[in-house]
Every structure is written in structure tokens, then in C-alpha cells.
PDB file of N, CA and C in Angstrom:
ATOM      1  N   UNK A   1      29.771 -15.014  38.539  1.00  0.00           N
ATOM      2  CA  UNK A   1      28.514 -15.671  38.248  1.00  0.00           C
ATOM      3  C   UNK A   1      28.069 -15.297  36.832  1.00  0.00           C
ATOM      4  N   UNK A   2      27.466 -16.419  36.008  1.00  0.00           N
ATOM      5  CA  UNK A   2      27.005 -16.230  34.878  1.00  0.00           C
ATOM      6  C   UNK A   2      25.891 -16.149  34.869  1.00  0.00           C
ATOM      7  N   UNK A   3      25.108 -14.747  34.524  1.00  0.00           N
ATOM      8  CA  UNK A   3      23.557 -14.426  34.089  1.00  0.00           C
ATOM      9  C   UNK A   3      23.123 -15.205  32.671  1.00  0.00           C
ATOM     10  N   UNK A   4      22.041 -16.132  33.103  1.00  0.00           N
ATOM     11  CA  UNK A   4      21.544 -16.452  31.509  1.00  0.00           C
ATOM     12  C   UNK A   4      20.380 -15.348  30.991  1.00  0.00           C
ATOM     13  N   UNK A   5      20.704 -15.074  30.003  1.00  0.00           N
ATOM     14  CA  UNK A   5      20.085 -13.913  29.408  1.00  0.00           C
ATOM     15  C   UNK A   5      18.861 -14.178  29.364  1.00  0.00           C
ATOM     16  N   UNK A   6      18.213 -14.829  29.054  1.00  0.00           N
ATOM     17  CA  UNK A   6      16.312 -15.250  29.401  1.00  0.00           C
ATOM     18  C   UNK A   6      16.016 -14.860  30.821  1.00  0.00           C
ATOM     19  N   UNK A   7      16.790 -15.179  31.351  1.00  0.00           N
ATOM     20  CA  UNK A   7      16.288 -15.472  33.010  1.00  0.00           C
ATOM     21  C   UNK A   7      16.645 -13.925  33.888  1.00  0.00           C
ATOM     22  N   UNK A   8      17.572 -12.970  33.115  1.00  0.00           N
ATOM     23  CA  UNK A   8      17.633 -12.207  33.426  1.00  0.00           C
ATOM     24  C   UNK A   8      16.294 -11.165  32.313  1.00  0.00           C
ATOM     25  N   UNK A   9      16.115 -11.111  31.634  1.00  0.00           N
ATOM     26  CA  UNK A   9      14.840 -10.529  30.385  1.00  0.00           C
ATOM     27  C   UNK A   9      13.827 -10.869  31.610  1.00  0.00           C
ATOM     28  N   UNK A  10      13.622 -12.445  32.039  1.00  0.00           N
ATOM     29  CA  UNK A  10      12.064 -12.213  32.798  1.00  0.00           C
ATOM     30  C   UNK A  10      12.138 -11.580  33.768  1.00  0.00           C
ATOM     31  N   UNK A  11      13.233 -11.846  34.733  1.00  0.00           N
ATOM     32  CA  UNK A  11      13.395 -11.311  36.126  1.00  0.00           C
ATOM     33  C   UNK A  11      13.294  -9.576  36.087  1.00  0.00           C
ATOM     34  N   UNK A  12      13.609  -9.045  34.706  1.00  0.00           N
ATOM     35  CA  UNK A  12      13.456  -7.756  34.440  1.00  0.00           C
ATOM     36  C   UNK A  12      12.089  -7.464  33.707  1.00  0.00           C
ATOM     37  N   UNK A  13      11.152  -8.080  33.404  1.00  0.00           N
ATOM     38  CA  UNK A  13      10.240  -8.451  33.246  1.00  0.00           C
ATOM     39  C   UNK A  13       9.808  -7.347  31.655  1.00  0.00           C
ATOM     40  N   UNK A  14      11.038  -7.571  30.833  1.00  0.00           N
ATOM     41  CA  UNK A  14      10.798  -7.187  29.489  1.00  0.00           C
ATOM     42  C   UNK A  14      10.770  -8.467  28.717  1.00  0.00           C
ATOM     43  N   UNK A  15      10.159  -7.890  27.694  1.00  0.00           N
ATOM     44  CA  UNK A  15       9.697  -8.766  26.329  1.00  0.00           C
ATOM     45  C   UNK A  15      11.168  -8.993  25.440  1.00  0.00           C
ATOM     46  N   UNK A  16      11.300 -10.102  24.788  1.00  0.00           N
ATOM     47  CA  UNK A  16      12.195 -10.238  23.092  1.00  0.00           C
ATOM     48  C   UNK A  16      12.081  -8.797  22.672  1.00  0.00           C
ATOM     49  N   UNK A  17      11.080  -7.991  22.230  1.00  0.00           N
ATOM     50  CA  UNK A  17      10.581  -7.290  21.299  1.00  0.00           C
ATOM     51  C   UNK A  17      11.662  -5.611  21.944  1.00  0.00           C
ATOM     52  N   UNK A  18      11.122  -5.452  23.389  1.00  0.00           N
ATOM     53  CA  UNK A  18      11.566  -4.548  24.144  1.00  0.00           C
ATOM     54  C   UNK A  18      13.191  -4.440  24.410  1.00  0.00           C
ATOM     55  N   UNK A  19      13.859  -5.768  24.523  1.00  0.00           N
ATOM     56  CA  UNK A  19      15.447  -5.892  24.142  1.00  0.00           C
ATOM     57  C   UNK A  19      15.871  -5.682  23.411  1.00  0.00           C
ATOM     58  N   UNK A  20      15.530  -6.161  21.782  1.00  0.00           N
ATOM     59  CA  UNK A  20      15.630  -6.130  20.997  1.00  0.00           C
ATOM     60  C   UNK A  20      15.860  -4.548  20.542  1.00  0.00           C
ATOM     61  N   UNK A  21      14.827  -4.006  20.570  1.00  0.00           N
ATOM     62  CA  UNK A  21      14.741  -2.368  20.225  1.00  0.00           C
ATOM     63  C   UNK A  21      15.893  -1.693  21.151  1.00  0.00           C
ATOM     64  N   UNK A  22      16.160  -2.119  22.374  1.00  0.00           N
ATOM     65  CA  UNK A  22      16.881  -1.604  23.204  1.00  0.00           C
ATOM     66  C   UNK A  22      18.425  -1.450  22.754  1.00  0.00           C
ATOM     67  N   UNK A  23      18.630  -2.675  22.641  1.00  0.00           N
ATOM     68  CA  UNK A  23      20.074  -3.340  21.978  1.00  0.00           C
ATOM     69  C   UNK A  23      20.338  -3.287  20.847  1.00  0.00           C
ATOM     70  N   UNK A  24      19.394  -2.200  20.422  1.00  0.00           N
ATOM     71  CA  UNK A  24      19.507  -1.438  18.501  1.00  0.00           C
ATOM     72  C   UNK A  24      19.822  -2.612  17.350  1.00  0.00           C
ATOM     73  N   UNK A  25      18.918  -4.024  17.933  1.00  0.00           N
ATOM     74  CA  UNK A  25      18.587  -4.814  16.735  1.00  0.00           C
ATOM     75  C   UNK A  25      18.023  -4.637  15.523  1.00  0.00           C
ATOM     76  N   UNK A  26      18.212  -4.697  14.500  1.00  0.00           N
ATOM     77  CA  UNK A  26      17.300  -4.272  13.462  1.00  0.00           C
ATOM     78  C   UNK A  26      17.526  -5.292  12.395  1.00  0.00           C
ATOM     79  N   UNK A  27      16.610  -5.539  11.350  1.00  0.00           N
ATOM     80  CA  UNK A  27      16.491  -6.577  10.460  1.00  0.00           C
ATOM     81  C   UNK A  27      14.983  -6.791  10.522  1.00  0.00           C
ATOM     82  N   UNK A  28      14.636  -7.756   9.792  1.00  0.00           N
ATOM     83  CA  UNK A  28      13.618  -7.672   9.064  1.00  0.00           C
ATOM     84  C   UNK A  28      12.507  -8.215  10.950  1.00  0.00           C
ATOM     85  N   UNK A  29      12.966  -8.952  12.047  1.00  0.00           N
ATOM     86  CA  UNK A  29      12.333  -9.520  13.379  1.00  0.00           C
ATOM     87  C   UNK A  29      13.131  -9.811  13.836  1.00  0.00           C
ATOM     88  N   UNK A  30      13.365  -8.516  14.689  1.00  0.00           N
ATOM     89  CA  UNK A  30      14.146  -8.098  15.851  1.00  0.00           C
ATOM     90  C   UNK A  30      14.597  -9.521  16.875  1.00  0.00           C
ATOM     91  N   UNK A  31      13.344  -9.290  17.554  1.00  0.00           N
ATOM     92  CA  UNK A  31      12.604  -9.926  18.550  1.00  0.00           C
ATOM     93  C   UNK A  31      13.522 -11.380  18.242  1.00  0.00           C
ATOM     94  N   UNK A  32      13.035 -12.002  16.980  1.00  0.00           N
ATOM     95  CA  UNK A  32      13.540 -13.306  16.986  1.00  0.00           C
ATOM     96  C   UNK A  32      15.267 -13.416  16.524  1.00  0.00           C
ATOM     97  N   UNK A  33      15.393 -12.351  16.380  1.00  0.00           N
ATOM     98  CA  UNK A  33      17.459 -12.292  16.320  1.00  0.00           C
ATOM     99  C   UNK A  33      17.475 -12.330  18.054  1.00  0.00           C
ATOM    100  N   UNK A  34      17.089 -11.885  18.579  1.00  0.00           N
ATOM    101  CA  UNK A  34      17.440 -11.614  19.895  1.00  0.00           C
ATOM    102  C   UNK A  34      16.869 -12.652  20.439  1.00  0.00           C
ATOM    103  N   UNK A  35      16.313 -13.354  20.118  1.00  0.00           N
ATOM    104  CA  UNK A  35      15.696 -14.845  20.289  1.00  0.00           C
ATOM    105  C   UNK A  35      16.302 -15.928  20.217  1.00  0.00           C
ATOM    106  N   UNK A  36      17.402 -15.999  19.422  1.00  0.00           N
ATOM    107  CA  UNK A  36      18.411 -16.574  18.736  1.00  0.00           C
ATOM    108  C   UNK A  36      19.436 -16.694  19.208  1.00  0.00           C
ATOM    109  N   UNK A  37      19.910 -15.589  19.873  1.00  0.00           N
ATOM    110  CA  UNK A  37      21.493 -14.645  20.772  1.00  0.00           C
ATOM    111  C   UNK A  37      20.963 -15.475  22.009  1.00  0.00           C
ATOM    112  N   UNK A  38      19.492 -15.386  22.895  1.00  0.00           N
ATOM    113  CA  UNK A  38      19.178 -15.530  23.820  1.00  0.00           C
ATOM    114  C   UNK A  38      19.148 -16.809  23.917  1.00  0.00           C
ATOM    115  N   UNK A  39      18.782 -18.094  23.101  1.00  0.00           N
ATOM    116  CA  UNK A  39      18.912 -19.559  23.483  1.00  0.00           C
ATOM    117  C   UNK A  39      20.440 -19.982  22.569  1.00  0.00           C
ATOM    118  N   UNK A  40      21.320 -18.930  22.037  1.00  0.00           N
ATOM    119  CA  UNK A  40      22.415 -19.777  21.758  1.00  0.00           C
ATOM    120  C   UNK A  40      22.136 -20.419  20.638  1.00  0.00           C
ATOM    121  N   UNK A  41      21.135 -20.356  19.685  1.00  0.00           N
ATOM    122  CA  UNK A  41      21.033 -20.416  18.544  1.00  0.00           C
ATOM    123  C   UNK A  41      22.159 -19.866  17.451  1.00  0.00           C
ATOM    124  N   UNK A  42      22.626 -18.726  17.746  1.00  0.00           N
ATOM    125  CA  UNK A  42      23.124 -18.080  16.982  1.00  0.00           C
ATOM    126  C   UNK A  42      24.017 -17.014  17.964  1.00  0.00           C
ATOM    127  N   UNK A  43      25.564 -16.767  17.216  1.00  0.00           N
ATOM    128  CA  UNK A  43      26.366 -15.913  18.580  1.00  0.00           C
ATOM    129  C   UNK A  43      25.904 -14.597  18.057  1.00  0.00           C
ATOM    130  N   UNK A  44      25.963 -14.197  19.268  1.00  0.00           N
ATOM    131  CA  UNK A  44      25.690 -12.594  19.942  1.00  0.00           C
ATOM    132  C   UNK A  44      26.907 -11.427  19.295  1.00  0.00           C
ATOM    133  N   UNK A  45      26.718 -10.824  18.249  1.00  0.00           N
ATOM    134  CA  UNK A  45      28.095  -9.836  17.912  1.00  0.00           C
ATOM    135  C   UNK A  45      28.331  -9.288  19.527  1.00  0.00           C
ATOM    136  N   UNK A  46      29.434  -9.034  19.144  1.00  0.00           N
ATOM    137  CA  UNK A  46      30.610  -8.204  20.410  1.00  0.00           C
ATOM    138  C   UNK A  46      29.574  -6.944  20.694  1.00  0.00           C
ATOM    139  N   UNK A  47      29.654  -5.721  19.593  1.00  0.00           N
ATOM    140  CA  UNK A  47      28.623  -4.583  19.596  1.00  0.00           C
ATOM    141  C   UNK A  47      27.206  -4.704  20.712  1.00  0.00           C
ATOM    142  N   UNK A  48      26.333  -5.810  19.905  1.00  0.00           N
ATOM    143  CA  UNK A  48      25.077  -6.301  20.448  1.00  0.00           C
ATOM    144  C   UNK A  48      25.375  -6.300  22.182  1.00  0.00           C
ATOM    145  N   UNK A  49      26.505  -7.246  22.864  1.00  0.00           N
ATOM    146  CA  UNK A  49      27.066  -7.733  23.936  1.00  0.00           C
ATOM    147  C   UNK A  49      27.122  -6.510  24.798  1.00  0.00           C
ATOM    148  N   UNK A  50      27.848  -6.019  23.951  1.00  0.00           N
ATOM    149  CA  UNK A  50      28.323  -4.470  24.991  1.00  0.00           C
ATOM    150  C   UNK A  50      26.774  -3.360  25.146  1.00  0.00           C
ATOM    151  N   UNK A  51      26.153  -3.507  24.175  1.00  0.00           N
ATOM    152  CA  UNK A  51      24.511  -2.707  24.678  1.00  0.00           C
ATOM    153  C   UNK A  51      23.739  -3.352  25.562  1.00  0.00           C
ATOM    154  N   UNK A  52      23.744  -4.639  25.427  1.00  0.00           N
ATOM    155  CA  UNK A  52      23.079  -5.523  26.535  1.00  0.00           C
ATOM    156  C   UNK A  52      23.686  -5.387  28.033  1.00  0.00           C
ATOM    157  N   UNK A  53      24.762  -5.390  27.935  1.00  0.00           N
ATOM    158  CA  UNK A  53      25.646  -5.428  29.361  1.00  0.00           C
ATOM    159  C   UNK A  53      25.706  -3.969  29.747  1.00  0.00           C
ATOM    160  N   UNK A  54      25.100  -2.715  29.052  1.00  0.00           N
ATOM    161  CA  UNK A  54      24.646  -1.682  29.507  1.00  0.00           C
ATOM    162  C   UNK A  54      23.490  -1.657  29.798  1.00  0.00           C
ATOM    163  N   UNK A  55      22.694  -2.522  29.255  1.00  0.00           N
ATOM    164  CA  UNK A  55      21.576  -2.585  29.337  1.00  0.00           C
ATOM    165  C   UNK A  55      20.683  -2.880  31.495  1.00  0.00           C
ATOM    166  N   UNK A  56      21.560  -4.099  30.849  1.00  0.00           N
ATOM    167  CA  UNK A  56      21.603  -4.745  32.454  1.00  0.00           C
ATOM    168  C   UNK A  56      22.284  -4.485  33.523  1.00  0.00           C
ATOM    169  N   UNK A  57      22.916  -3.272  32.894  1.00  0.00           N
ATOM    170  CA  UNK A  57      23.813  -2.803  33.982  1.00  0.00           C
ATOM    171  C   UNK A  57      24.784  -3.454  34.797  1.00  0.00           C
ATOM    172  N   UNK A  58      25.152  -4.626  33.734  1.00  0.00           N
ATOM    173  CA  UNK A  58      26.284  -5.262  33.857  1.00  0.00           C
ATOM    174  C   UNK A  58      26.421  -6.549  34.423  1.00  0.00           C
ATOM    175  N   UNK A  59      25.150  -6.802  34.024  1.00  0.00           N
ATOM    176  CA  UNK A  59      24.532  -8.152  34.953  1.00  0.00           C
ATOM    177  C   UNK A  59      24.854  -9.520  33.816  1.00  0.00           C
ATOM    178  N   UNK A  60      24.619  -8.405  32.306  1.00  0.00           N
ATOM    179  CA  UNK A  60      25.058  -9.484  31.069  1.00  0.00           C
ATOM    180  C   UNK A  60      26.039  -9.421  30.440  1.00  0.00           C
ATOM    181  N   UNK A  61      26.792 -10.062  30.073  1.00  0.00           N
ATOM    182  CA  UNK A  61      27.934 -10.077  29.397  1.00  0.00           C
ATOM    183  C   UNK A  61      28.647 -11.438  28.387  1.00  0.00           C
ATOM    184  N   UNK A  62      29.793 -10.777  27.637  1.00  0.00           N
ATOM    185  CA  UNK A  62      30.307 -11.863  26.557  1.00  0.00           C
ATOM    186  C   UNK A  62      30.021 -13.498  27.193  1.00  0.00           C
ATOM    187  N   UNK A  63      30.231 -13.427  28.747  1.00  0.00           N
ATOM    188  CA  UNK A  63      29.996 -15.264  29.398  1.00  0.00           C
ATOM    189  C   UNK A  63      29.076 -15.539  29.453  1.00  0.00           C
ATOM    190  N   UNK A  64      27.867 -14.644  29.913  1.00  0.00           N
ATOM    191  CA  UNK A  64      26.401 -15.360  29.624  1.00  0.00           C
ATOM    192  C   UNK A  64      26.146 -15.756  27.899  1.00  0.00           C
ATOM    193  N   UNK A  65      26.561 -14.920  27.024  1.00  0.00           N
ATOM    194  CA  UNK A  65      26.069 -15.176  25.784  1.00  0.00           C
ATOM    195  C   UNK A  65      26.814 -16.620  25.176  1.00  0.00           C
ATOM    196  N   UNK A  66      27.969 -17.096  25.528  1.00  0.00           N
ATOM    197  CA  UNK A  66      29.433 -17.761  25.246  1.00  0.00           C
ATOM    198  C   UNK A  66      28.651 -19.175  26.075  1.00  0.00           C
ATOM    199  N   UNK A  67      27.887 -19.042  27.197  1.00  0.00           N
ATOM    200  CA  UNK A  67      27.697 -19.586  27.669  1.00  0.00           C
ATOM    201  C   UNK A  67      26.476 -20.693  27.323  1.00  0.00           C
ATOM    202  N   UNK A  68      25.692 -19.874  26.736  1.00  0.00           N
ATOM    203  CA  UNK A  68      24.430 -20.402  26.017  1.00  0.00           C
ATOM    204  C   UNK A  68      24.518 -20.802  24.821  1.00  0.00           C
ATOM    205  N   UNK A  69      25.679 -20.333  23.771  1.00  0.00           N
ATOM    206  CA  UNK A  69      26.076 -20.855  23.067  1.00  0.00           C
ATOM    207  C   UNK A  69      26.660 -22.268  22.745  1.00  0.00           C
ATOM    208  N   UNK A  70      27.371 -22.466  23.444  1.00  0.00           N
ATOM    209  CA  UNK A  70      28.162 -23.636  24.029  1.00  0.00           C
ATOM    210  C   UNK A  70      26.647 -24.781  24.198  1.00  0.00           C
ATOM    211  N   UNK A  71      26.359 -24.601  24.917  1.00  0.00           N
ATOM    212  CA  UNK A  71      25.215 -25.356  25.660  1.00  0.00           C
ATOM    213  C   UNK A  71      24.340 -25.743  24.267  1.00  0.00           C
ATOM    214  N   UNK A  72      23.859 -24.921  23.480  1.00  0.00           N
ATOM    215  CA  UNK A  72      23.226 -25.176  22.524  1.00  0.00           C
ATOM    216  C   UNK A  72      23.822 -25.827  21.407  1.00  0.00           C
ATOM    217  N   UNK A  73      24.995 -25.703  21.243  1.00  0.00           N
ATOM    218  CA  UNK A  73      26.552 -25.952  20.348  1.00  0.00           C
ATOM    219  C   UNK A  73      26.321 -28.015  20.540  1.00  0.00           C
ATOM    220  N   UNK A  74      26.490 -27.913  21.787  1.00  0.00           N
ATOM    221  CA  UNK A  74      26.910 -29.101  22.358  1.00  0.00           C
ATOM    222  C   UNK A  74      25.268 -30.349  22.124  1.00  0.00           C
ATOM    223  N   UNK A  75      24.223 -29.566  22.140  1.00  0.00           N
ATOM    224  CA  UNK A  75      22.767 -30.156  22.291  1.00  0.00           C
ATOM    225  C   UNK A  75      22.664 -30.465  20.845  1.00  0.00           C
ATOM    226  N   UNK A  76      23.176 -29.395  19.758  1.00  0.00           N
ATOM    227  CA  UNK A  76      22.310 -30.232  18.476  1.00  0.00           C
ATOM    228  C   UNK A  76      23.551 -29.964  17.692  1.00  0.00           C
ATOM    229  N   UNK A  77      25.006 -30.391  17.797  1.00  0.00           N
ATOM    230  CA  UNK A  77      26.079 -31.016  16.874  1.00  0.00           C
ATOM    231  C   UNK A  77      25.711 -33.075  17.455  1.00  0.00           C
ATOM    232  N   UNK A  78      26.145 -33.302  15.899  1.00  0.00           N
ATOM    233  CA  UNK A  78      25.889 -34.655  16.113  1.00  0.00           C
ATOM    234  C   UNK A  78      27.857 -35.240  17.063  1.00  0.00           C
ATOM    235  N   UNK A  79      27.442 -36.041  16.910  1.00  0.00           N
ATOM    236  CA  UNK A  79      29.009 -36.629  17.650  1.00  0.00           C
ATOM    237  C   UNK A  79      29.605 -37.022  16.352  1.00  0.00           C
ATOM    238  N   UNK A  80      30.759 -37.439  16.656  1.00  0.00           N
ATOM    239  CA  UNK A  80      31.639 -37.635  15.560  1.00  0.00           C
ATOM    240  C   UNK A  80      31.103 -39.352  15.229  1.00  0.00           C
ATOM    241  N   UNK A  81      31.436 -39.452  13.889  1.00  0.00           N
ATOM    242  CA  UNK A  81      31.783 -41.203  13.231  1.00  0.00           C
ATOM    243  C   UNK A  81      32.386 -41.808  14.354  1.00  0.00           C
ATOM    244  N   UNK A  82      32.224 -42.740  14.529  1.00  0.00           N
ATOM    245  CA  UNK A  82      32.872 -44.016  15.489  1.00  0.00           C
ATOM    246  C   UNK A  82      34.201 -44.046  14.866  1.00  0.00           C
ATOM    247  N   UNK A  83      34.353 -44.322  13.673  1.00  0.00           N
ATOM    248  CA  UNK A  83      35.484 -44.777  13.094  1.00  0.00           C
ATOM    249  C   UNK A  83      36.711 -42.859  13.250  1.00  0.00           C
ATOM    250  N   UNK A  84      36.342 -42.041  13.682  1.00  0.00           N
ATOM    251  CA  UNK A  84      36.925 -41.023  13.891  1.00  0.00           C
ATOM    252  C   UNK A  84      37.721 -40.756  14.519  1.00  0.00           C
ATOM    253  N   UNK A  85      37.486 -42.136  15.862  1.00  0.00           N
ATOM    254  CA  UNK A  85      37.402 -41.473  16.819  1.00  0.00           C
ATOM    255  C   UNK A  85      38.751 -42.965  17.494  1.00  0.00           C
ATOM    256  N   UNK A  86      39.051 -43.675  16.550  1.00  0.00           N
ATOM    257  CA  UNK A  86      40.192 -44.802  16.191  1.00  0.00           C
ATOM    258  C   UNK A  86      41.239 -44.006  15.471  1.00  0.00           C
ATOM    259  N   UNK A  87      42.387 -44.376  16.412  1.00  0.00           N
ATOM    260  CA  UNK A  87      43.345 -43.971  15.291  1.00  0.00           C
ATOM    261  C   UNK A  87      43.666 -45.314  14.430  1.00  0.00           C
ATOM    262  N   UNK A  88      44.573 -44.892  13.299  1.00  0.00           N
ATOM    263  CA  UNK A  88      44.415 -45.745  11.812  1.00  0.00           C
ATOM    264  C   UNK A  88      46.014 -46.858  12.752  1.00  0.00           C
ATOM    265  N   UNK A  89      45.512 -48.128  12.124  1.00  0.00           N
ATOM    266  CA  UNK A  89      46.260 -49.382  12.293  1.00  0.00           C
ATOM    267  C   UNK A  89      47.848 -48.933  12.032  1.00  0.00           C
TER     268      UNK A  89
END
């Protein structure tokens, strides 16, 4: 089973801010890197993955993050040219 990382944050009923610090984010807003990892905005380093999935005690891992990625990947890439998608005469 794949944990989506939001849904596991509420059900554990911590904040962005509180993960973030947890999962030794740092940069200029934590919160919103881990904001980012969490809707698949942006992939999750390996490092980050493996503190989280300690975090959760193993509830999160590389497929939840891979997973949300994808999903978000797929929502705002445009589709290909029509003409792409023809092979040539």
C-alpha cells in the first residue's frame, strides 16, 4: 500500500513546518520545500525519503513520494503536438 504523504502528515496531525524541521530541511522555507516533495511539485531527494520513512516509521517511502510525483508530472505536462504523434509519410 502506498501512503500519500499529506494524508499521512494530517492523520499524524503535524504541520509542513514540524516535518520539515524533522526531515532536516533547511533553506531559506522549509515548510514550503516540504510542500513541494508533498504535492509532487518537486522530487523528494533519496536522503530527505529515508528521514521521512523513519519518521513515519515506515509508513512513507520512495513510492509514496514517486507516486505523487507522477500524478502531478502527468496533471500539468502539456500533451504532445498532434503532428508528433504521426509517423512521417
Amino acid at each position: 500500500m502506498i501512503l500519500d504523504p499529506k494524508a499521512w502528515r494530517l492523520q499524524a496531525g503535524l504541520t509542513l513546518a514540524s516535518v520539515a524541521r524533522a526531515a532536516g530541511i533547511e533553506g531559506r522555507n522549509p515548510a514550503k520545500t516540504y510542500s513541494r516533495y508533498e504535492q509532487g511539485e518537486s522530487a523528494c531527494p533519496a536522503e530527505i525519503v529515508e528521514r521521512l520513512r523513519a519518521l513515519s516509521q515506515g509508513q512513507l517511502g520512495a513510492e509514496s513520494f514517486h507516486a505523487v510525483r507522477l500524478t502531478w508530472l502527468r496533471a500539468n505536462s502539456a500533451p504532445p503536438p498532434a503532428e508528433a504523434c504521426h509517423a512521417p509519410p
